[in-house]
C-alpha atoms as a PDB file:
ATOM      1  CA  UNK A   1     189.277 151.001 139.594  1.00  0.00           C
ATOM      2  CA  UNK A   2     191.164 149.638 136.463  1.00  0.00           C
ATOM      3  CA  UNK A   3     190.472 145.990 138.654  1.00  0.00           C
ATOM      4  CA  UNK A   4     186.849 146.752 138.694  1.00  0.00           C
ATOM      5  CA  UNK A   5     186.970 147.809 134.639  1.00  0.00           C
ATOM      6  CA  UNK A   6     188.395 144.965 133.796  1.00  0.00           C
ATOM      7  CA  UNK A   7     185.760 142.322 135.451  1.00  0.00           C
ATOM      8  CA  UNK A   8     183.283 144.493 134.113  1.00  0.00           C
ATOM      9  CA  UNK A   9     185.061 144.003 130.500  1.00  0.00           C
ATOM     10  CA  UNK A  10     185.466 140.216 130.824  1.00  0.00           C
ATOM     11  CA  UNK A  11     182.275 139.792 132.403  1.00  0.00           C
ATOM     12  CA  UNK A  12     180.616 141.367 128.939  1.00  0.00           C
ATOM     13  CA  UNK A  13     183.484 139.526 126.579  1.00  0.00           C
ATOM     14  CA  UNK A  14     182.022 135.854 128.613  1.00  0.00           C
ATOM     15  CA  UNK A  15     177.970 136.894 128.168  1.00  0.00           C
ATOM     16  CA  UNK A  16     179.002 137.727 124.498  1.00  0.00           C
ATOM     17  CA  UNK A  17     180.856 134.497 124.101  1.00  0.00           C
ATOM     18  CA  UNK A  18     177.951 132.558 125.660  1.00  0.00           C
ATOM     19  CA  UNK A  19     175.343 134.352 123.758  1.00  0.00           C
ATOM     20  CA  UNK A  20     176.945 133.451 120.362  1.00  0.00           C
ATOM     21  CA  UNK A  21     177.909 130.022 121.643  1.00  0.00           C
ATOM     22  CA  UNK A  22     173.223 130.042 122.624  1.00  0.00           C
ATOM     23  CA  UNK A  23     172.859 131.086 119.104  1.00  0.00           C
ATOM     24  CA  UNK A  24     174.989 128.549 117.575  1.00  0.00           C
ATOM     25  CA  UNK A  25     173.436 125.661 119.272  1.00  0.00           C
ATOM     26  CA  UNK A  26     169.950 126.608 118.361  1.00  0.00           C
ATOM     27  CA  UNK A  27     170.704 127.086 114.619  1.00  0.00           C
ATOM     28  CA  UNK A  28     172.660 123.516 114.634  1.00  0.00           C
ATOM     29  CA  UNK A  29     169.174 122.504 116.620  1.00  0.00           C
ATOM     30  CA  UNK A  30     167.214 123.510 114.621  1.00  0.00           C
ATOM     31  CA  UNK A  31     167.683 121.691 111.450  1.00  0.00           C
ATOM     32  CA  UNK A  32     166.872 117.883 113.048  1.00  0.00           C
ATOM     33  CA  UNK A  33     163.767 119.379 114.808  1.00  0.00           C
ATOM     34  CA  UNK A  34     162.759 121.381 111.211  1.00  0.00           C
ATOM     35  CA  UNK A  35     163.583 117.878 109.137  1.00  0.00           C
ATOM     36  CA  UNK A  36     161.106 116.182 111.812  1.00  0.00           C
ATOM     37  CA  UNK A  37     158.425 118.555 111.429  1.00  0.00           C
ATOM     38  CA  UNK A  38     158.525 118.901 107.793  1.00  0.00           C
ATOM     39  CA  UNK A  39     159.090 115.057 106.884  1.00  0.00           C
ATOM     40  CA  UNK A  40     157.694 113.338 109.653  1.00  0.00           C
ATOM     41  CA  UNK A  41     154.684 115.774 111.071  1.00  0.00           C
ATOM     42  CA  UNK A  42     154.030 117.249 107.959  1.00  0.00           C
ATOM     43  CA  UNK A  43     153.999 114.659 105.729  1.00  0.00           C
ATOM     44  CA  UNK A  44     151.915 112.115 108.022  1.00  0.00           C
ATOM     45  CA  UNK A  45     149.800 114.918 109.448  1.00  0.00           C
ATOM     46  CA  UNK A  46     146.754 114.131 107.731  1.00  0.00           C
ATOM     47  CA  UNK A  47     147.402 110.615 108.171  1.00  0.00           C
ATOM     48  CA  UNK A  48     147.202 111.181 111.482  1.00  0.00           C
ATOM     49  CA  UNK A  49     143.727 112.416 110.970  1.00  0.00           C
ATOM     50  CA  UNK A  50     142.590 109.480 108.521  1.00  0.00           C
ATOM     51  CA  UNK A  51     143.226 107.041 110.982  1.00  0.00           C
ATOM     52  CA  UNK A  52     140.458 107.885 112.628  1.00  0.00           C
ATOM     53  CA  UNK A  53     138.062 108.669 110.068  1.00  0.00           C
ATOM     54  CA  UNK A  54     135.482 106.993 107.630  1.00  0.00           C
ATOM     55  CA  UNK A  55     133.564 107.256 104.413  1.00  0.00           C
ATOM     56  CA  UNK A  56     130.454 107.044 104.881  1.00  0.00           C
ATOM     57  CA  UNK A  57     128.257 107.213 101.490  1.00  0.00           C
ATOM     58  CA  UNK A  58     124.824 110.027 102.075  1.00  0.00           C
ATOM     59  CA  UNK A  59     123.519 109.371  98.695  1.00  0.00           C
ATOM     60  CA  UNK A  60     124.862 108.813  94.970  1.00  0.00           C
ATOM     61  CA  UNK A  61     126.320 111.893  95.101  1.00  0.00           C
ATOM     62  CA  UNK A  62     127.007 112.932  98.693  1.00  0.00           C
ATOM     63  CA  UNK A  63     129.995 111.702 100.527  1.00  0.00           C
ATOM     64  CA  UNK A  64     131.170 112.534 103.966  1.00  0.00           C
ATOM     65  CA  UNK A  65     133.604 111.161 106.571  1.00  0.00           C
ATOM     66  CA  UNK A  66     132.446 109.922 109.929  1.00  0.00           C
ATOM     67  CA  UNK A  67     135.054 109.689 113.250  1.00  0.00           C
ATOM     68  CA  UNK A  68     135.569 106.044 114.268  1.00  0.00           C
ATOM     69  CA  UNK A  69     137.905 103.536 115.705  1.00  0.00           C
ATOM     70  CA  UNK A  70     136.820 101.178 113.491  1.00  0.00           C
ATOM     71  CA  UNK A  71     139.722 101.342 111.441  1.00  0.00           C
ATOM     72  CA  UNK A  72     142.105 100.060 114.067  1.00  0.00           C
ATOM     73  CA  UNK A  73     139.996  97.147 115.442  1.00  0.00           C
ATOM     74  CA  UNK A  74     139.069  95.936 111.815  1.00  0.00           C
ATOM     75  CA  UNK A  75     142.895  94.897 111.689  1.00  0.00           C
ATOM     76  CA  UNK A  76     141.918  92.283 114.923  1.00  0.00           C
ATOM     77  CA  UNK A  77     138.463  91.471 113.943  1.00  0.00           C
ATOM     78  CA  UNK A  78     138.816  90.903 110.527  1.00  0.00           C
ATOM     79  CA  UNK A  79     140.291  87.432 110.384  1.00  0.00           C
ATOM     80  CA  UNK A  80     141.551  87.469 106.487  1.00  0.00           C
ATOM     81  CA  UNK A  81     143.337  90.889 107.513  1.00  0.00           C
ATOM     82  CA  UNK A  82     144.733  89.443 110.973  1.00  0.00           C
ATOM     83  CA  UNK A  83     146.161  86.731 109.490  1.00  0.00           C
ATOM     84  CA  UNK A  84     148.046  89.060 106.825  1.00  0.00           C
ATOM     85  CA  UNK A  85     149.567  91.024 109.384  1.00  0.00           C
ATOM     86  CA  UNK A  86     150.583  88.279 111.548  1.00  0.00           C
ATOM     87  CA  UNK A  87     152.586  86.256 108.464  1.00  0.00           C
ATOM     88  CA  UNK A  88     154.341  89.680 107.310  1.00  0.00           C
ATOM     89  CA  UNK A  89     155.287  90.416 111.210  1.00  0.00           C
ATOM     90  CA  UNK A  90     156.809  86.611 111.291  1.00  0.00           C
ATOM     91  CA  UNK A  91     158.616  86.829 107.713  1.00  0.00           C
ATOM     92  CA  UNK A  92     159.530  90.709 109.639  1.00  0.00           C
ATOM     93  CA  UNK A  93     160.769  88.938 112.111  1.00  0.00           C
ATOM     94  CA  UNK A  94     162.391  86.785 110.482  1.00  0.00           C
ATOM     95  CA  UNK A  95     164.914  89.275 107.972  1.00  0.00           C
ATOM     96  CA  UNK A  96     165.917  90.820 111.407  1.00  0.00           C
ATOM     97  CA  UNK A  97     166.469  87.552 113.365  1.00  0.00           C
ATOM     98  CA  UNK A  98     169.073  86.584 110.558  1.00  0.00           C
ATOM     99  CA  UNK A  99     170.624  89.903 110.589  1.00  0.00           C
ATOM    100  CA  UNK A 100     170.983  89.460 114.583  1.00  0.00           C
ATOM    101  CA  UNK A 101     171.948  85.970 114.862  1.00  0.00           C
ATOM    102  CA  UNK A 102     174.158  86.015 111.144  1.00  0.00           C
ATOM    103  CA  UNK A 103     175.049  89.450 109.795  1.00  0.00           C
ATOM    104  CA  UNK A 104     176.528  91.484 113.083  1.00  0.00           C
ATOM    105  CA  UNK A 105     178.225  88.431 114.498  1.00  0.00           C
ATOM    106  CA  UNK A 106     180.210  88.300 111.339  1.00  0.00           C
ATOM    107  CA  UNK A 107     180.208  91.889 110.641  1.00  0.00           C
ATOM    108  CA  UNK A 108     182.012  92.264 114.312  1.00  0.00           C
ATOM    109  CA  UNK A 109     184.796  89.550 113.563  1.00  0.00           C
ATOM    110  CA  UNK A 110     185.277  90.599 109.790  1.00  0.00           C
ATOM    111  CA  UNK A 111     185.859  94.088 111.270  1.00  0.00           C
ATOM    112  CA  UNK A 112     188.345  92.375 114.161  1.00  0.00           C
ATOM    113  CA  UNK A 113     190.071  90.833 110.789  1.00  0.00           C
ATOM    114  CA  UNK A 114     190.294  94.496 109.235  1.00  0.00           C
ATOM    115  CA  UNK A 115     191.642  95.796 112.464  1.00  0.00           C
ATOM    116  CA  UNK A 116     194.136  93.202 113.203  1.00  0.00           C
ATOM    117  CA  UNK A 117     195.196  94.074 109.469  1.00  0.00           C
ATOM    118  CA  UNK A 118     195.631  90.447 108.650  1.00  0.00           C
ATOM    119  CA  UNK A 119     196.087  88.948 105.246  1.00  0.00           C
ATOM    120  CA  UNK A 120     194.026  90.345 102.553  1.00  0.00           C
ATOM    121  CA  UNK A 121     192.213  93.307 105.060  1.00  0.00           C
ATOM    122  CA  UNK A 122     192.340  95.987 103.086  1.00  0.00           C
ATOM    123  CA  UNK A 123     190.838  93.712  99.707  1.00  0.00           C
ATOM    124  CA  UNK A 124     188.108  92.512 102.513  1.00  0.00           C
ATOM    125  CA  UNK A 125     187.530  95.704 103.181  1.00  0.00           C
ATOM    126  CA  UNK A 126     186.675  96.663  99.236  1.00  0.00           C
ATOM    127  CA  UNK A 127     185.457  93.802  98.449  1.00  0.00           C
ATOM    128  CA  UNK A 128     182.170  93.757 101.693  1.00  0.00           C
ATOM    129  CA  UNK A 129     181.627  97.863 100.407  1.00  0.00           C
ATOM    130  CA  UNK A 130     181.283  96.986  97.126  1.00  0.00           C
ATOM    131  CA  UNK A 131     177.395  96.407  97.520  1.00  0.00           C
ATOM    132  CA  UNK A 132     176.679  99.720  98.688  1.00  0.00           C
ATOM    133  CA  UNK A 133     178.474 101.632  95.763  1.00  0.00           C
ATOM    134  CA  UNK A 134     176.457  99.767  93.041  1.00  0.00           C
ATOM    135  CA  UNK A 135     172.545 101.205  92.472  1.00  0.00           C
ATOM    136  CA  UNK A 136     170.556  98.432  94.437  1.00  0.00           C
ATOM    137  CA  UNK A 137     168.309  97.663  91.189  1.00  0.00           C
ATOM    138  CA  UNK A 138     171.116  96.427  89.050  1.00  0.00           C
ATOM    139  CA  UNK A 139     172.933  95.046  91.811  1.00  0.00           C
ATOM    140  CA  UNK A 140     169.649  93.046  92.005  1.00  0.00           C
ATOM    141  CA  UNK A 141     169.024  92.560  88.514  1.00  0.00           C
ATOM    142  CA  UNK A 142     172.534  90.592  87.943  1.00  0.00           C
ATOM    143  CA  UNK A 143     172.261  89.042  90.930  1.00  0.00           C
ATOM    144  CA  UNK A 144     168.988  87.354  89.563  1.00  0.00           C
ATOM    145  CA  UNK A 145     170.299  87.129  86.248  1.00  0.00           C
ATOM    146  CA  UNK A 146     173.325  85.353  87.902  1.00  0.00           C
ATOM    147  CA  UNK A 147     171.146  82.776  89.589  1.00  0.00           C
ATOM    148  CA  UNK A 148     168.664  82.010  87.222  1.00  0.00           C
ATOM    149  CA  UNK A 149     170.982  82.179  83.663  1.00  0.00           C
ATOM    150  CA  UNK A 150     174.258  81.487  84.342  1.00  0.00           C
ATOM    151  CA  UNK A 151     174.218  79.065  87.804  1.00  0.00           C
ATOM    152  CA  UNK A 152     172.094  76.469  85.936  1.00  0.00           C
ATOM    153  CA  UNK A 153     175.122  76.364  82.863  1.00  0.00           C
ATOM    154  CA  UNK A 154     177.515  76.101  85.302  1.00  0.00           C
ATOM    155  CA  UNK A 155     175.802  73.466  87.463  1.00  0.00           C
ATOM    156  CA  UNK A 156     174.901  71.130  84.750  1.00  0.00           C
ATOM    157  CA  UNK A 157     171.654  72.794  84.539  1.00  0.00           C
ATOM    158  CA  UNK A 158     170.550  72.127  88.314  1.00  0.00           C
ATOM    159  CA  UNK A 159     167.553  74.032  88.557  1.00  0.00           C
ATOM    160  CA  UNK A 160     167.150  73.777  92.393  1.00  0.00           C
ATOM    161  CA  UNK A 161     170.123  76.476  92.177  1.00  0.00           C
ATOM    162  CA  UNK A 162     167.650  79.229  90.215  1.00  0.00           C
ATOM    163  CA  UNK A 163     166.995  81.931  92.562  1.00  0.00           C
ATOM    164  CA  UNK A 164     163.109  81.108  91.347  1.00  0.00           C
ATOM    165  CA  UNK A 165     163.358  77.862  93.462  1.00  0.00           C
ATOM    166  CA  UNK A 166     164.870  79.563  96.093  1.00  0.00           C
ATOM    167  CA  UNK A 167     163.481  82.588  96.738  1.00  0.00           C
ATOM    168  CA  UNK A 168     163.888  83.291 101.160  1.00  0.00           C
ATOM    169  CA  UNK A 169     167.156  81.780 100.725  1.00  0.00           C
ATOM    170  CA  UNK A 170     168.502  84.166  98.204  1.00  0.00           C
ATOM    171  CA  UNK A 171     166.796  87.359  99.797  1.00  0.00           C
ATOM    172  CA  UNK A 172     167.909  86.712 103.091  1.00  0.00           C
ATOM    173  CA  UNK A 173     171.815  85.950 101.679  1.00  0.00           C
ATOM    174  CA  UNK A 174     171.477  89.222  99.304  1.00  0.00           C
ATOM    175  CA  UNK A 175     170.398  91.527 102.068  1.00  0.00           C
ATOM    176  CA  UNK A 176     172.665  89.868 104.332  1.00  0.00           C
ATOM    177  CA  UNK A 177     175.469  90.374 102.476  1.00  0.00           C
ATOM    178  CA  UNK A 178     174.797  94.484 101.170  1.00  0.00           C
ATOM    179  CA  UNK A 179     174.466  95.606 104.597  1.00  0.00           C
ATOM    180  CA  UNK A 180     177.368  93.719 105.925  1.00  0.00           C
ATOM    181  CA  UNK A 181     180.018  96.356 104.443  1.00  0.00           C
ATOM    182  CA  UNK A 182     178.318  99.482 105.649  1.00  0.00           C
ATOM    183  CA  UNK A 183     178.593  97.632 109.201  1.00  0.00           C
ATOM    184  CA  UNK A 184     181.967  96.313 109.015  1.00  0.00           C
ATOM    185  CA  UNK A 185     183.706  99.975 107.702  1.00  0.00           C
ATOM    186  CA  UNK A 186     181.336 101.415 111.164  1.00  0.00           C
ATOM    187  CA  UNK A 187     182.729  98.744 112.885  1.00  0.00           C
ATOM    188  CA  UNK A 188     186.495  98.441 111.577  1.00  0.00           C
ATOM    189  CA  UNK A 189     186.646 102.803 112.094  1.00  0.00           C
ATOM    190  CA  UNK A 190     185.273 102.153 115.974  1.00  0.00           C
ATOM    191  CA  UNK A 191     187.918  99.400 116.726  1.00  0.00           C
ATOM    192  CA  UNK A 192     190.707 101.735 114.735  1.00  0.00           C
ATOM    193  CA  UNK A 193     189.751 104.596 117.153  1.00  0.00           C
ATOM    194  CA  UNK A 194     191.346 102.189 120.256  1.00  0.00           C
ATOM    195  CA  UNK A 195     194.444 103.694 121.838  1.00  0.00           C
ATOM    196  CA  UNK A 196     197.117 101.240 120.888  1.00  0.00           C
ATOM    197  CA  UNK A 197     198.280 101.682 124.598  1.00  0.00           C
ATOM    198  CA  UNK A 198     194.999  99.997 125.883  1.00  0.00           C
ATOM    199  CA  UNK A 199     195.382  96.786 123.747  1.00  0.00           C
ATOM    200  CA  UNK A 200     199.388  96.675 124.418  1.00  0.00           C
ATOM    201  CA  UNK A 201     198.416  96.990 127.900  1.00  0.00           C
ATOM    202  CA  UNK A 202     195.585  94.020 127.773  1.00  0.00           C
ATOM    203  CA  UNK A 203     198.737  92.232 125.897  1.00  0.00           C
ATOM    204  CA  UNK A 204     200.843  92.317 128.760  1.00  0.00           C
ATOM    205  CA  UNK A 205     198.027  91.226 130.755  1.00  0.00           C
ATOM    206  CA  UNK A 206     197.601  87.881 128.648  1.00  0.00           C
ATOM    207  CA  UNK A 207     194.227  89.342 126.570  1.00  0.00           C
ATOM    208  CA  UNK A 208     195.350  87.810 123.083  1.00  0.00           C
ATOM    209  CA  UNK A 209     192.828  86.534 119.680  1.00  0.00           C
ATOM    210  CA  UNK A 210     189.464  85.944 121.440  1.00  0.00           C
ATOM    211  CA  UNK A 211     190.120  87.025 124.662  1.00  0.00           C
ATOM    212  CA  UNK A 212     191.172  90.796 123.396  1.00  0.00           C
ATOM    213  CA  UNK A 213     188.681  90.885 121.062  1.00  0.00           C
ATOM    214  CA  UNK A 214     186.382  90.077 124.053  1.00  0.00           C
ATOM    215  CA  UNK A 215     187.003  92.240 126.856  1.00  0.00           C
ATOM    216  CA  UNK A 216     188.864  95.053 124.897  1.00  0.00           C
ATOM    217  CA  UNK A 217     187.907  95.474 121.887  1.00  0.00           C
ATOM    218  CA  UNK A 218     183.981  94.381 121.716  1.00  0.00           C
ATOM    219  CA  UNK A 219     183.126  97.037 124.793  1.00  0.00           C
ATOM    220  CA  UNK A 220     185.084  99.460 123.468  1.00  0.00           C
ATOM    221  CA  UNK A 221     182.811  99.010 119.929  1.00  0.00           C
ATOM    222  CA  UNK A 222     179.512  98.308 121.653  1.00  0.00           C
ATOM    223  CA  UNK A 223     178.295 102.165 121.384  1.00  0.00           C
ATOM    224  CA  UNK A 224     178.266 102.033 117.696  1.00  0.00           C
ATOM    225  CA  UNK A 225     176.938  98.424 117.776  1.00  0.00           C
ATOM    226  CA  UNK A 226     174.538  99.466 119.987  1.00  0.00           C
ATOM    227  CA  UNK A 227     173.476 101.989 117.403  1.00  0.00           C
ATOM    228  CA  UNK A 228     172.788  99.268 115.140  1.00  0.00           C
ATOM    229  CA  UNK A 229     170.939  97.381 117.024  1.00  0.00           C
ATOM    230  CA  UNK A 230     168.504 100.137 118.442  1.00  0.00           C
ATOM    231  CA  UNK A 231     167.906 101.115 114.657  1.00  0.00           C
ATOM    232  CA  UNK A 232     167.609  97.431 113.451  1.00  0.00           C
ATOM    233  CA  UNK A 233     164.788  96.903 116.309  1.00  0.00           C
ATOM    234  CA  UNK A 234     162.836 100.593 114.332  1.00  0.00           C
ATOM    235  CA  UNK A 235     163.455  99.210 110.871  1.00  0.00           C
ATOM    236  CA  UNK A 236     161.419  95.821 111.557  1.00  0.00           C
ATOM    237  CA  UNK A 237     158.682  97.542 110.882  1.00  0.00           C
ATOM    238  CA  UNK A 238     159.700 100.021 107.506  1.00  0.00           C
ATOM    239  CA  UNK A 239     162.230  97.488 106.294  1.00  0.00           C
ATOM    240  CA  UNK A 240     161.284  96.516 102.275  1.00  0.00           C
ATOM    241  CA  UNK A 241     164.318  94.051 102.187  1.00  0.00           C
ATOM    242  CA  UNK A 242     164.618  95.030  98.523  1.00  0.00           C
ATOM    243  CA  UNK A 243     160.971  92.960  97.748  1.00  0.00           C
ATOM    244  CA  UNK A 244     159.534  95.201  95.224  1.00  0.00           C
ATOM    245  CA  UNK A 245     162.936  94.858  93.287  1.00  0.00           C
ATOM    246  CA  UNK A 246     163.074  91.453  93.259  1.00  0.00           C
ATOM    247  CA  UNK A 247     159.542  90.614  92.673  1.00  0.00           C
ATOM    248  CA  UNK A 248     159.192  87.880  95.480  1.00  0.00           C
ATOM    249  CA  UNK A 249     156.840  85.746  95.935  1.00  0.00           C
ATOM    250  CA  UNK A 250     153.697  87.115  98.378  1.00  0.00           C
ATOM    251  CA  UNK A 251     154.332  85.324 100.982  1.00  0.00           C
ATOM    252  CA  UNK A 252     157.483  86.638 101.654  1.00  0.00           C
ATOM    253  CA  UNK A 253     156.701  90.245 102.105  1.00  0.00           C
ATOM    254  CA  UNK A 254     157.934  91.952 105.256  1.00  0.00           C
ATOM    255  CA  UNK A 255     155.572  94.821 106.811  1.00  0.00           C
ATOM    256  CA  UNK A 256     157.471  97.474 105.403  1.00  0.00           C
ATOM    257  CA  UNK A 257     157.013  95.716 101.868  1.00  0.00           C
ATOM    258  CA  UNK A 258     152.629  94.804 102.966  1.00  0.00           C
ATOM    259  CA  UNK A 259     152.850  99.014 103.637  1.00  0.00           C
ATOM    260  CA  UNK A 260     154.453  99.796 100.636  1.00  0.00           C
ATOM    261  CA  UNK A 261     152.046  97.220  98.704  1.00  0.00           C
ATOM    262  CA  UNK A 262     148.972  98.668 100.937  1.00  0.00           C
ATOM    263  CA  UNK A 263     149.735 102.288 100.303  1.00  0.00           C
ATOM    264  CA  UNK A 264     150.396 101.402  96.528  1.00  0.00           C
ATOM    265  CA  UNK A 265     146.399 100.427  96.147  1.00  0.00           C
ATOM    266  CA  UNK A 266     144.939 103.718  97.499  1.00  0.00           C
ATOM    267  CA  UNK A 267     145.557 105.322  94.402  1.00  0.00           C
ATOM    268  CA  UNK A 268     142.278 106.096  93.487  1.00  0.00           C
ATOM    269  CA  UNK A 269     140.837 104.388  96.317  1.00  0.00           C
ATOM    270  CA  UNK A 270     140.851 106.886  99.072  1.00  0.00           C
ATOM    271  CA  UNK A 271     138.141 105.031 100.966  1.00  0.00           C
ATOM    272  CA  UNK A 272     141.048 102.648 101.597  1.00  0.00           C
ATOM    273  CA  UNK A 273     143.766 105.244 103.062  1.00  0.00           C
ATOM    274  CA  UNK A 274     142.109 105.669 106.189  1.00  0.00           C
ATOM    275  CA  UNK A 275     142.920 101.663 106.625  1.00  0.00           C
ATOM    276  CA  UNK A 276     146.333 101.977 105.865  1.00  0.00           C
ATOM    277  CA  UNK A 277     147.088 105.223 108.096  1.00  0.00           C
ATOM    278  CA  UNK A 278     145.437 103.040 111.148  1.00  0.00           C
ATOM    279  CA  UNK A 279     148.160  99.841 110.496  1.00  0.00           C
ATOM    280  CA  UNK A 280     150.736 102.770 109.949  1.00  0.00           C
ATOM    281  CA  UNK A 281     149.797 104.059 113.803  1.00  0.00           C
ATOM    282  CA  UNK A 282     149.614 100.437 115.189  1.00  0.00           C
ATOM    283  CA  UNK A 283     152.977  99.756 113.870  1.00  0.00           C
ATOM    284  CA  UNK A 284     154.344 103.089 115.240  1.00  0.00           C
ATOM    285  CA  UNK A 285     152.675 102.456 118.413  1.00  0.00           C
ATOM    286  CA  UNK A 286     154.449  99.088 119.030  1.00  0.00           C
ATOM    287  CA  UNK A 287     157.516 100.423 117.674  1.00  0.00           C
ATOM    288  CA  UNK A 288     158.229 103.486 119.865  1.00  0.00           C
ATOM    289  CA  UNK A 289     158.085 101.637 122.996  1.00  0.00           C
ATOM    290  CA  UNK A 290     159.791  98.488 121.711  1.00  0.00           C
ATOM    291  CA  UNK A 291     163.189 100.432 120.493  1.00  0.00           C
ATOM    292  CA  UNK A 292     163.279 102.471 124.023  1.00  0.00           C
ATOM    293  CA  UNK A 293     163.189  98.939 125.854  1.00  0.00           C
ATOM    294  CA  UNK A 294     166.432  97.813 123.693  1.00  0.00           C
ATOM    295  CA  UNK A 295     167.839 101.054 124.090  1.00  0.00           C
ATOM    296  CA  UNK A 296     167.211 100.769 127.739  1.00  0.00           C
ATOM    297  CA  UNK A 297     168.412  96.941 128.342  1.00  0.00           C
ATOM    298  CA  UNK A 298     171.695  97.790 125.866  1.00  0.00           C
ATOM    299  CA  UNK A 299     172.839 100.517 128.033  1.00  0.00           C
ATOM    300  CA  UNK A 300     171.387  98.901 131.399  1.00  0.00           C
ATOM    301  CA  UNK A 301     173.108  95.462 130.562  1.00  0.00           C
ATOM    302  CA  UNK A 302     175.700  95.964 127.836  1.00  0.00           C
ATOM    303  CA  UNK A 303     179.106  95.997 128.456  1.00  0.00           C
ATOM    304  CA  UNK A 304     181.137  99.086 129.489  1.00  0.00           C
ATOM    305  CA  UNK A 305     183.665 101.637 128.009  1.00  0.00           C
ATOM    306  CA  UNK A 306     184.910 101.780 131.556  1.00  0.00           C
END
């Protein structure tokens, strides 16, 4: 009897336990899946809807708004906005190509420095965050200031130095160089998280410099560089790459800076927002699949924990 009493009193302490663990989960849930609705469906909800819509002018005074897919095929027809699109994909492109090829390769051995704690680590370490501390605008600001005032003086006034003669070089070296600390501290706190017993072990096993980095310590950081490189492939497409601040040349504009430009112009203009929301579905619709397929080929092909 006092058997039976007691199941039946653990049995209710367990379904109490698992309710309040239910209701725990869904309030931490529910906060991503409210942010997406309120940020992401709300605010592009009636984008959404001008995508596909028109004006279409009744009379002087009469106005109304017509369904059509002509907003989305204007982007291929029209020639003079085809080629726009296709030279701020490439300079797109482009910024992330450097970042791939330049930025993480470094990043990854800078942060192999940091956790090796060689000479001068810890002043690396300051020195490749300072970027993110200061506001971007006058980190930007001195930065031009730097390159068009003071290089010149120092250079026996060698203009080919001004950041105005310049311009892709500097942008690409700038936005190189402020996300590099954010990704070498993620980096140098993955490879920190490594049991000491695992790389003593690879030691004894003759896995020294490149060779430990290599098969040690590089799969046992590839989740979090993974997570960089899945996000990298999204921000192709919303990246500004600091344009606006720096007041670059046209031609240089990535998509995220053309949408930010685009956008910019409806003010006022609301004929010209249902053009905009169609690019701004295009874009998505490439995007989606595209950062799945990384995602998928990281974890299909990348190297293993195990």
């Amino acid at each position: 009897m006092s058997n039976a009493i007691m199941t039946g009193t653990t049995k209710k302490k367990m379904r109490k336990a698992e309710r309040g663990s239910n209701i725990f989960y869904a309030a931490l849930m529910a906060f991503p899946v409210l942010q997406f609705l309120v940020f992401y469906v709300g605010v592009n909800f009636k984008s959404f809807g001008y995508a596909f819509m028109q004006q279409e002018k009744i009379s002087d005074t009469e106005i109304i708004w017509r369904f059509t897919f002509d907003n989305f095929t204007n982007w291929f027809s029209n020639s003079s906005k085809l080629s726009d699109l296709l030279s701020t994909t490439g300079m797109s492109l482009l910024y992330y190509g450097a970042s791939l090829l330049v930025s993480i390769p470094l990043a990854m051995l800078f942060s192999y420095y940091i956790f090796k704690k060689c000479l001068g680590a810890k002043l690396f370490r300051i020195f490749l965050f300072i970027p993110s501390i200061v506001p971007a605008a006058a980190f930007v600001l001195t930065y031009k200031i730097v390159l068009n005032d003071v290089t010149p003086v120092l250079f026996n006034n060698t203009n080919s130095l001004r950041f105005d003669e310049n311009q892709l070089f500097y942008i690409l070296f700038y936005n190189l160089y402020v996300s590099f600390g954010t990704s070498v501290l993620m980096y140098a706190n993955k490879m920190f998280d490594i049991s000491p017993e695992i790389i003593e072990a690879g030691q004894l096993d003759g896995a020294t410099g490149i060779k430990e980095f290599w098969y040690i310590v590089l799969p046992l950081t590839f989740s979090t560089l993974s997570v960089f490189l899945i996000t990298g492939v999204a921000t192709i497409f919303t990246n500004q790459y600091n344009l606006f601040l720096f007041q670059a040349n046209p031609e240089y504009r990535s998509l995220g800076y053309y949408m930010y430009v685009l956008a910019g112009a409806t003010v006022g203009h609301e004929q010209e927002i249902p053009n905009v929301a169609a690019l701004g579905m295009i874009l998505t619709a490439v995007a989606i699949p595209l950062t799945y397929l990384v995602k998928y080929c990281l974890e299909k092909f990348g190297p293993s924990e195990e």
